[in-house]
PDB file of N, CA and C in Angstrom:
ATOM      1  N   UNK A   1       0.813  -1.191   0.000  1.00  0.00           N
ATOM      2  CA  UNK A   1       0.000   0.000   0.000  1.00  0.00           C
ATOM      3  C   UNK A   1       0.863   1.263   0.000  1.00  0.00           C
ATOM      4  N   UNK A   2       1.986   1.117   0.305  1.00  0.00           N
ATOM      5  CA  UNK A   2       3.193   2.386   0.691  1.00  0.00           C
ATOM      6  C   UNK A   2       3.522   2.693  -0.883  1.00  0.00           C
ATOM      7  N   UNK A   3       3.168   2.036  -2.330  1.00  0.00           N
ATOM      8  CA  UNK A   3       3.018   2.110  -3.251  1.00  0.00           C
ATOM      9  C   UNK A   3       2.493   3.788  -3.794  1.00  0.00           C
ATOM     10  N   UNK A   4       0.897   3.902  -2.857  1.00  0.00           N
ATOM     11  CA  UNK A   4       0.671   5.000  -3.461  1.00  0.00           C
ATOM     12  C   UNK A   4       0.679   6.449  -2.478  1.00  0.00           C
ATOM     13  N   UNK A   5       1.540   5.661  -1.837  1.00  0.00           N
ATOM     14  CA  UNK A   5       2.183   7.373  -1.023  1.00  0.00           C
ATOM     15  C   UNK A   5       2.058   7.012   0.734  1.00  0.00           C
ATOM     16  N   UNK A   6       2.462   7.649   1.389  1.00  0.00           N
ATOM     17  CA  UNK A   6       2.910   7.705   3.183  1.00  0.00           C
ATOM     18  C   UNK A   6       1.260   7.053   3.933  1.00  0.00           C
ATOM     19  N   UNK A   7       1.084   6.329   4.426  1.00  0.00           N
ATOM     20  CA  UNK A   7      -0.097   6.114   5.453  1.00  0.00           C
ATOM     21  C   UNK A   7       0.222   6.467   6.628  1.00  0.00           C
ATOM     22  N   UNK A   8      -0.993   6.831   6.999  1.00  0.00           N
ATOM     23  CA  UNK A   8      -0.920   7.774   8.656  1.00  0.00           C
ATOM     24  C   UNK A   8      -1.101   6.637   9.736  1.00  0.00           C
ATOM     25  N   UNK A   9      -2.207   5.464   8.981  1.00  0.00           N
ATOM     26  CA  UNK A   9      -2.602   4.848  10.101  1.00  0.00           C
ATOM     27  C   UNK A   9      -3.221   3.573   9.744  1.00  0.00           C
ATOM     28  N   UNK A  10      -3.271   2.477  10.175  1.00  0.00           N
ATOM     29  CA  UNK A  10      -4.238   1.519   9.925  1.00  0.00           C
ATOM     30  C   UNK A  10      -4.733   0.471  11.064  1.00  0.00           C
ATOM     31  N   UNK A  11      -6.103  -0.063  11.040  1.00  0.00           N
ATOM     32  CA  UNK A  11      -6.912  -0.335  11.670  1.00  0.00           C
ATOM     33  C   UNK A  11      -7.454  -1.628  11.089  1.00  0.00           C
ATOM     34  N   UNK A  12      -7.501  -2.773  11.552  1.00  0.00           N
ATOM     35  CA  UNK A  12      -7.634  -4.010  11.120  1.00  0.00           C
ATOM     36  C   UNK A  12      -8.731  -4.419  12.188  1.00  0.00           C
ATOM     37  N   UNK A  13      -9.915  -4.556  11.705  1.00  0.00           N
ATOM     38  CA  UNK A  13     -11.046  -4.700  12.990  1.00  0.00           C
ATOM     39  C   UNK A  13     -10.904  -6.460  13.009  1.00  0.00           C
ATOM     40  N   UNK A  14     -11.731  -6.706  14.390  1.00  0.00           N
ATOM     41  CA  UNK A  14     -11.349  -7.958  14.573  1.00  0.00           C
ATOM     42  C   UNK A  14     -13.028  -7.727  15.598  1.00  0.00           C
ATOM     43  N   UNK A  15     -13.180  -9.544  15.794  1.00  0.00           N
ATOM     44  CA  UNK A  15     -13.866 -10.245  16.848  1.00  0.00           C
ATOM     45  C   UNK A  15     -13.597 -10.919  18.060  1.00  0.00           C
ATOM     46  N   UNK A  16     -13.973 -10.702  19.273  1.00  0.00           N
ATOM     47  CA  UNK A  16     -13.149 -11.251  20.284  1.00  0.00           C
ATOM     48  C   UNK A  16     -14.024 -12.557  20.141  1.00  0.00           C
ATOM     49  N   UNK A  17     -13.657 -13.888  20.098  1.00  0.00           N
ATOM     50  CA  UNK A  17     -14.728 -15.208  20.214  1.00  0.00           C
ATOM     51  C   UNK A  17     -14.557 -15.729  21.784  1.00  0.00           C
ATOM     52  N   UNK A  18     -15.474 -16.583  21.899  1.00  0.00           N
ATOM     53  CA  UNK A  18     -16.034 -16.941  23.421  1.00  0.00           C
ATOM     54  C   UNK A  18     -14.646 -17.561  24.330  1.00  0.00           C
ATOM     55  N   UNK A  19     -13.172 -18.163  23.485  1.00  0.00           N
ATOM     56  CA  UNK A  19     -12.166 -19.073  23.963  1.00  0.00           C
ATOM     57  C   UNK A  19     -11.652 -17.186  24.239  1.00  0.00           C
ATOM     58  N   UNK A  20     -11.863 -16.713  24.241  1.00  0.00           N
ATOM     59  CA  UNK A  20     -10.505 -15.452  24.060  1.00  0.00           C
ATOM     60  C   UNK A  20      -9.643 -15.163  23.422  1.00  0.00           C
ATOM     61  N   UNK A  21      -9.805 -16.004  21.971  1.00  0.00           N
ATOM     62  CA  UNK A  21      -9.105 -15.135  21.363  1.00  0.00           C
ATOM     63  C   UNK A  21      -9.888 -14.077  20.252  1.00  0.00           C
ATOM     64  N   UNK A  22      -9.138 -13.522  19.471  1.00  0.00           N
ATOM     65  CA  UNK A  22      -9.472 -13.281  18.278  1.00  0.00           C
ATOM     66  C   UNK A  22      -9.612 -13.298  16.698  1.00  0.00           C
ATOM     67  N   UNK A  23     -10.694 -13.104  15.935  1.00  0.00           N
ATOM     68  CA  UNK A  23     -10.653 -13.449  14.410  1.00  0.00           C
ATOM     69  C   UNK A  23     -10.531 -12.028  13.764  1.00  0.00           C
ATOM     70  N   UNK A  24      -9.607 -11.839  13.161  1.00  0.00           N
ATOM     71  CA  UNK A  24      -9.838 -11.077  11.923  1.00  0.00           C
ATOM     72  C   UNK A  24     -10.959 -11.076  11.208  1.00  0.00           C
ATOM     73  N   UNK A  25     -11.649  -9.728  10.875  1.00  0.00           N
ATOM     74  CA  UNK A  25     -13.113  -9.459  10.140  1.00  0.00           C
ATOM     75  C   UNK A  25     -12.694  -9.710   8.497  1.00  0.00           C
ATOM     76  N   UNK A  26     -11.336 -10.076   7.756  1.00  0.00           N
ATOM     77  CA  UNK A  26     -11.349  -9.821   6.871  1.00  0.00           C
ATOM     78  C   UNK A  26     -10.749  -8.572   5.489  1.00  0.00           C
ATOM     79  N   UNK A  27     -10.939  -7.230   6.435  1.00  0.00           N
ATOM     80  CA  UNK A  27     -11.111  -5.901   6.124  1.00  0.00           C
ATOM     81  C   UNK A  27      -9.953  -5.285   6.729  1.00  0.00           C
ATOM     82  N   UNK A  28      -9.959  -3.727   6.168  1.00  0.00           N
ATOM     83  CA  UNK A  28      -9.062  -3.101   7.156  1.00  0.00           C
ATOM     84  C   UNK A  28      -9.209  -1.723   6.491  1.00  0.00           C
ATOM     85  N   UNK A  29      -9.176  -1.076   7.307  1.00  0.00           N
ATOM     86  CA  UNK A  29      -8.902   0.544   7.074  1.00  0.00           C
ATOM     87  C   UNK A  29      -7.620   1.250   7.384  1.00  0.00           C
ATOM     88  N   UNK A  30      -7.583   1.635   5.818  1.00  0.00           N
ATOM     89  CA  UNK A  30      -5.996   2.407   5.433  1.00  0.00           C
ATOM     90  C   UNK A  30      -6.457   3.964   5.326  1.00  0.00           C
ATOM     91  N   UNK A  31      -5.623   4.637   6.554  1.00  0.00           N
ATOM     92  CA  UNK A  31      -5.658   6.269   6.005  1.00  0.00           C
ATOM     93  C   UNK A  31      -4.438   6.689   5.619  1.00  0.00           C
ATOM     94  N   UNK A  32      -4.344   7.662   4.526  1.00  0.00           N
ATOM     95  CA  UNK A  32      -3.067   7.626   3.720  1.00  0.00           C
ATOM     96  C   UNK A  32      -2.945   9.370   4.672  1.00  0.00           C
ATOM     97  N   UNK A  33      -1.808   9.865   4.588  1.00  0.00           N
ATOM     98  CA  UNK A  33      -1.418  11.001   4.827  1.00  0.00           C
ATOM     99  C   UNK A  33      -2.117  12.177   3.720  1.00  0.00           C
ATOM    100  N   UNK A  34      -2.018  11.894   2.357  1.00  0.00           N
ATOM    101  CA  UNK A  34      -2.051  13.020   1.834  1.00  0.00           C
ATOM    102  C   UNK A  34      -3.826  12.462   0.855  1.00  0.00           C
ATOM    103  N   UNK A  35      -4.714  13.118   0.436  1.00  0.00           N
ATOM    104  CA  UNK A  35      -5.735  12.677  -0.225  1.00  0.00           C
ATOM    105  C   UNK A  35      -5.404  12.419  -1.628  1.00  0.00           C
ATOM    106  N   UNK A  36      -4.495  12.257  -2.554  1.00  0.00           N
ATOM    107  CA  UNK A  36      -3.753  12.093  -3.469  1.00  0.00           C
ATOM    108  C   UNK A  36      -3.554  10.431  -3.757  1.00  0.00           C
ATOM    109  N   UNK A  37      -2.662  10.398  -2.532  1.00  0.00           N
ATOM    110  CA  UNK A  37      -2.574   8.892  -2.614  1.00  0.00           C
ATOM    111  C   UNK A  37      -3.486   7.899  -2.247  1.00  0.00           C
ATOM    112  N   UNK A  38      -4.659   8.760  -1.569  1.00  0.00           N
ATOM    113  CA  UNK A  38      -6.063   7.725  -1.787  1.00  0.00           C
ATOM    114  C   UNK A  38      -6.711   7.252  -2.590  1.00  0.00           C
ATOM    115  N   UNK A  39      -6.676   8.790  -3.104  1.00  0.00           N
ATOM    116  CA  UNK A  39      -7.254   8.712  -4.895  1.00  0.00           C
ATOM    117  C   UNK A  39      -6.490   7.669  -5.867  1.00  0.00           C
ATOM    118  N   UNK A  40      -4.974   7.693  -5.719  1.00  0.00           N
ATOM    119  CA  UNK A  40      -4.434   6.564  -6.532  1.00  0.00           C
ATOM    120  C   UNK A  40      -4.692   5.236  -6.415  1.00  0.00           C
ATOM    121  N   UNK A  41      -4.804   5.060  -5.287  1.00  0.00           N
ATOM    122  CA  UNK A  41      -5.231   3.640  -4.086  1.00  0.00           C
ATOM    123  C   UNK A  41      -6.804   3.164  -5.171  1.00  0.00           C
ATOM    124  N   UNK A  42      -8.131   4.130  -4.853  1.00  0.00           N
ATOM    125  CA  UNK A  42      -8.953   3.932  -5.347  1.00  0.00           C
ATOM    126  C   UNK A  42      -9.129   3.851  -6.785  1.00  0.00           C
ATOM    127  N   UNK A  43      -7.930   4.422  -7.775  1.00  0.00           N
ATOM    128  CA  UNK A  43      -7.938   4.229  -8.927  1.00  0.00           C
ATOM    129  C   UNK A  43      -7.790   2.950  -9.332  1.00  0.00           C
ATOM    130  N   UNK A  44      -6.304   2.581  -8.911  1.00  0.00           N
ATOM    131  CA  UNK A  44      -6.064   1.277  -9.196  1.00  0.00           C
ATOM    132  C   UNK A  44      -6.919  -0.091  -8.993  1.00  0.00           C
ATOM    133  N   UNK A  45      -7.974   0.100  -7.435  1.00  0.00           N
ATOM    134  CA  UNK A  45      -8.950  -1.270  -7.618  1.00  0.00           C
ATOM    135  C   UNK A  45      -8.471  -2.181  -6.732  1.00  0.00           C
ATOM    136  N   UNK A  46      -7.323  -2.606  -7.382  1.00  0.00           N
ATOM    137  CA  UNK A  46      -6.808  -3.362  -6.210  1.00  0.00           C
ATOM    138  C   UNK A  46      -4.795  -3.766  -6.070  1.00  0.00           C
ATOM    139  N   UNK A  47      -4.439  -4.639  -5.286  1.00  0.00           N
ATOM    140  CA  UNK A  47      -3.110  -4.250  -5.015  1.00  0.00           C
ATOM    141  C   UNK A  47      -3.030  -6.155  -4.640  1.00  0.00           C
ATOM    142  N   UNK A  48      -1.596  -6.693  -5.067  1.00  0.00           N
ATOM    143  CA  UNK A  48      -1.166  -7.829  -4.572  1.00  0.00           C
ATOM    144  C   UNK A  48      -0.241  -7.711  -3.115  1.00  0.00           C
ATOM    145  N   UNK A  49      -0.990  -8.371  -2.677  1.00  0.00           N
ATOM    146  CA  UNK A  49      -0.117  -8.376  -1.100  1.00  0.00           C
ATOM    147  C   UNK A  49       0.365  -9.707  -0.770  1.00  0.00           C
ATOM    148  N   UNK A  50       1.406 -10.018  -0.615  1.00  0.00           N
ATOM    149  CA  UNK A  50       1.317 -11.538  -0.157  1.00  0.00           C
ATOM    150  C   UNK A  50       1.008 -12.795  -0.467  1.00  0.00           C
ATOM    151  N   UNK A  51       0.683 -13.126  -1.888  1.00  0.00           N
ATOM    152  CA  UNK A  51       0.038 -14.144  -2.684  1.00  0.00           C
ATOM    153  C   UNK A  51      -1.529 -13.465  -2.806  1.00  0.00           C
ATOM    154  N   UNK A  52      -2.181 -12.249  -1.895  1.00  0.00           N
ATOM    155  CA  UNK A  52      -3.654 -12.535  -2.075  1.00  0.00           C
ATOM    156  C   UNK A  52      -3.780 -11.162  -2.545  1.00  0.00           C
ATOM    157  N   UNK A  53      -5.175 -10.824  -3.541  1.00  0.00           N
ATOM    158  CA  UNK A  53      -5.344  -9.903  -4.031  1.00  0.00           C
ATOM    159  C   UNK A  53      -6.175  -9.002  -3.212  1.00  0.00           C
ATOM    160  N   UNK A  54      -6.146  -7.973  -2.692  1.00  0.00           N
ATOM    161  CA  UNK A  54      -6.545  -6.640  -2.133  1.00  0.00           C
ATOM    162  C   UNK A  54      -7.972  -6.045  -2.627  1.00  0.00           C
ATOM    163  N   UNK A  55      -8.932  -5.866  -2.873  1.00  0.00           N
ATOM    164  CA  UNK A  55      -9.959  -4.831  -3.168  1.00  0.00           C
ATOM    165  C   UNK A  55      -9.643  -3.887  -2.231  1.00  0.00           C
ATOM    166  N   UNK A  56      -9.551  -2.651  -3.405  1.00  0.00           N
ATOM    167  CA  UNK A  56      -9.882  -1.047  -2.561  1.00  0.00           C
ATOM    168  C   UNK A  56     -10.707  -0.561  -3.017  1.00  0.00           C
ATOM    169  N   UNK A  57     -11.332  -0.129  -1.669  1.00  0.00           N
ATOM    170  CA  UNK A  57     -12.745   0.605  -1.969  1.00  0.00           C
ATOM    171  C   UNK A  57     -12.898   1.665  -0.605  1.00  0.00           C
ATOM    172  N   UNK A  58     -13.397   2.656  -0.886  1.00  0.00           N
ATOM    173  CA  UNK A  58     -13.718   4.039  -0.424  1.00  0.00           C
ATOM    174  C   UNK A  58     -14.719   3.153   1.017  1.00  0.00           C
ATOM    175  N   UNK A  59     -14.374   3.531   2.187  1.00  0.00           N
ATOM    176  CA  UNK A  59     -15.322   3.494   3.133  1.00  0.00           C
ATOM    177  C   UNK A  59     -16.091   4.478   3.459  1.00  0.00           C
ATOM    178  N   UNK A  60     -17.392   3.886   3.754  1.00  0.00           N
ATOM    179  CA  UNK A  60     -18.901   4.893   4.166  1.00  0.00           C
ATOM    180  C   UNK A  60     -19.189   4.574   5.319  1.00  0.00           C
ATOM    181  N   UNK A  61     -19.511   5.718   5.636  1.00  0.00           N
ATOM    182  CA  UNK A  61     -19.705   5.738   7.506  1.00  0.00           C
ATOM    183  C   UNK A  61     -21.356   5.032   7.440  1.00  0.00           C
ATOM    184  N   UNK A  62     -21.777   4.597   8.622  1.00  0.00           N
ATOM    185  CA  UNK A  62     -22.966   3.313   8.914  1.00  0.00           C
ATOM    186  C   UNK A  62     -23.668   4.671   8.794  1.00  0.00           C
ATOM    187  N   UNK A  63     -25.692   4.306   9.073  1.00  0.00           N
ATOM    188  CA  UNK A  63     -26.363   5.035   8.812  1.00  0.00           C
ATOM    189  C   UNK A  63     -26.182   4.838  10.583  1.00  0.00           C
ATOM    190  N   UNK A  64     -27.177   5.980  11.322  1.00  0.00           N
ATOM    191  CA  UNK A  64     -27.200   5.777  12.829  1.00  0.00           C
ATOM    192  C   UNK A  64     -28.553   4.713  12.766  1.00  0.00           C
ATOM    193  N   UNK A  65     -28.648   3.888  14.017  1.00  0.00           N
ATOM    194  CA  UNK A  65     -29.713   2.959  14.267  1.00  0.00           C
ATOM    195  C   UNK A  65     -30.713   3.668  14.646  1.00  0.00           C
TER     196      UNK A  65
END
Protein backbone atom coordinates (compact mmCIF):
# COMPACT_ATOMS: atom_id res chain seq x y z
CA UNK A 1 0.00 0.00 0.00
CA UNK A 2 3.19 2.39 0.69
CA UNK A 3 3.02 2.11 -3.25
CA UNK A 4 0.67 5.00 -3.46
CA UNK A 5 2.18 7.37 -1.02
CA UNK A 6 2.91 7.70 3.18
CA UNK A 7 -0.10 6.11 5.45
CA UNK A 8 -0.92 7.77 8.66
CA UNK A 9 -2.60 4.85 10.10
CA UNK A 10 -4.24 1.52 9.92
CA UNK A 11 -6.91 -0.33 11.67
CA UNK A 12 -7.63 -4.01 11.12
CA UNK A 13 -11.05 -4.70 12.99
CA UNK A 14 -11.35 -7.96 14.57
CA UNK A 15 -13.87 -10.24 16.85
CA UNK A 16 -13.15 -11.25 20.28
CA UNK A 17 -14.73 -15.21 20.21
CA UNK A 18 -16.03 -16.94 23.42
CA UNK A 19 -12.17 -19.07 23.96
CA UNK A 20 -10.50 -15.45 24.06
CA UNK A 21 -9.10 -15.13 21.36
CA UNK A 22 -9.47 -13.28 18.28
CA UNK A 23 -10.65 -13.45 14.41
CA UNK A 24 -9.84 -11.08 11.92
CA UNK A 25 -13.11 -9.46 10.14
CA UNK A 26 -11.35 -9.82 6.87
CA UNK A 27 -11.11 -5.90 6.12
CA UNK A 28 -9.06 -3.10 7.16
CA UNK A 29 -8.90 0.54 7.07
CA UNK A 30 -6.00 2.41 5.43
CA UNK A 31 -5.66 6.27 6.00
CA UNK A 32 -3.07 7.63 3.72
CA UNK A 33 -1.42 11.00 4.83
CA UNK A 34 -2.05 13.02 1.83
CA UNK A 35 -5.74 12.68 -0.23
CA UNK A 36 -3.75 12.09 -3.47
CA UNK A 37 -2.57 8.89 -2.61
CA UNK A 38 -6.06 7.72 -1.79
CA UNK A 39 -7.25 8.71 -4.90
CA UNK A 40 -4.43 6.56 -6.53
CA UNK A 41 -5.23 3.64 -4.09
CA UNK A 42 -8.95 3.93 -5.35
CA UNK A 43 -7.94 4.23 -8.93
CA UNK A 44 -6.06 1.28 -9.20
CA UNK A 45 -8.95 -1.27 -7.62
CA UNK A 46 -6.81 -3.36 -6.21
CA UNK A 47 -3.11 -4.25 -5.02
CA UNK A 48 -1.17 -7.83 -4.57
CA UNK A 49 -0.12 -8.38 -1.10
CA UNK A 50 1.32 -11.54 -0.16
CA UNK A 51 0.04 -14.14 -2.68
CA UNK A 52 -3.65 -12.54 -2.08
CA UNK A 53 -5.34 -9.90 -4.03
CA UNK A 54 -6.55 -6.64 -2.13
CA UNK A 55 -9.96 -4.83 -3.17
CA UNK A 56 -9.88 -1.05 -2.56
CA UNK A 57 -12.75 0.60 -1.97
CA UNK A 58 -13.72 4.04 -0.42
CA UNK A 59 -15.32 3.49 3.13
CA UNK A 60 -18.90 4.89 4.17
CA UNK A 61 -19.71 5.74 7.51
CA UNK A 62 -22.97 3.31 8.91
CA UNK A 63 -26.36 5.04 8.81
CA UNK A 64 -27.20 5.78 12.83
CA UNK A 65 -29.71 2.96 14.27
Amino acid sequence: MEKFGPIEKVKIPYEELRNGRHRMLGFAFVTFKKTESATKALEEGEVNVEYTTLEIERAHKRAAP
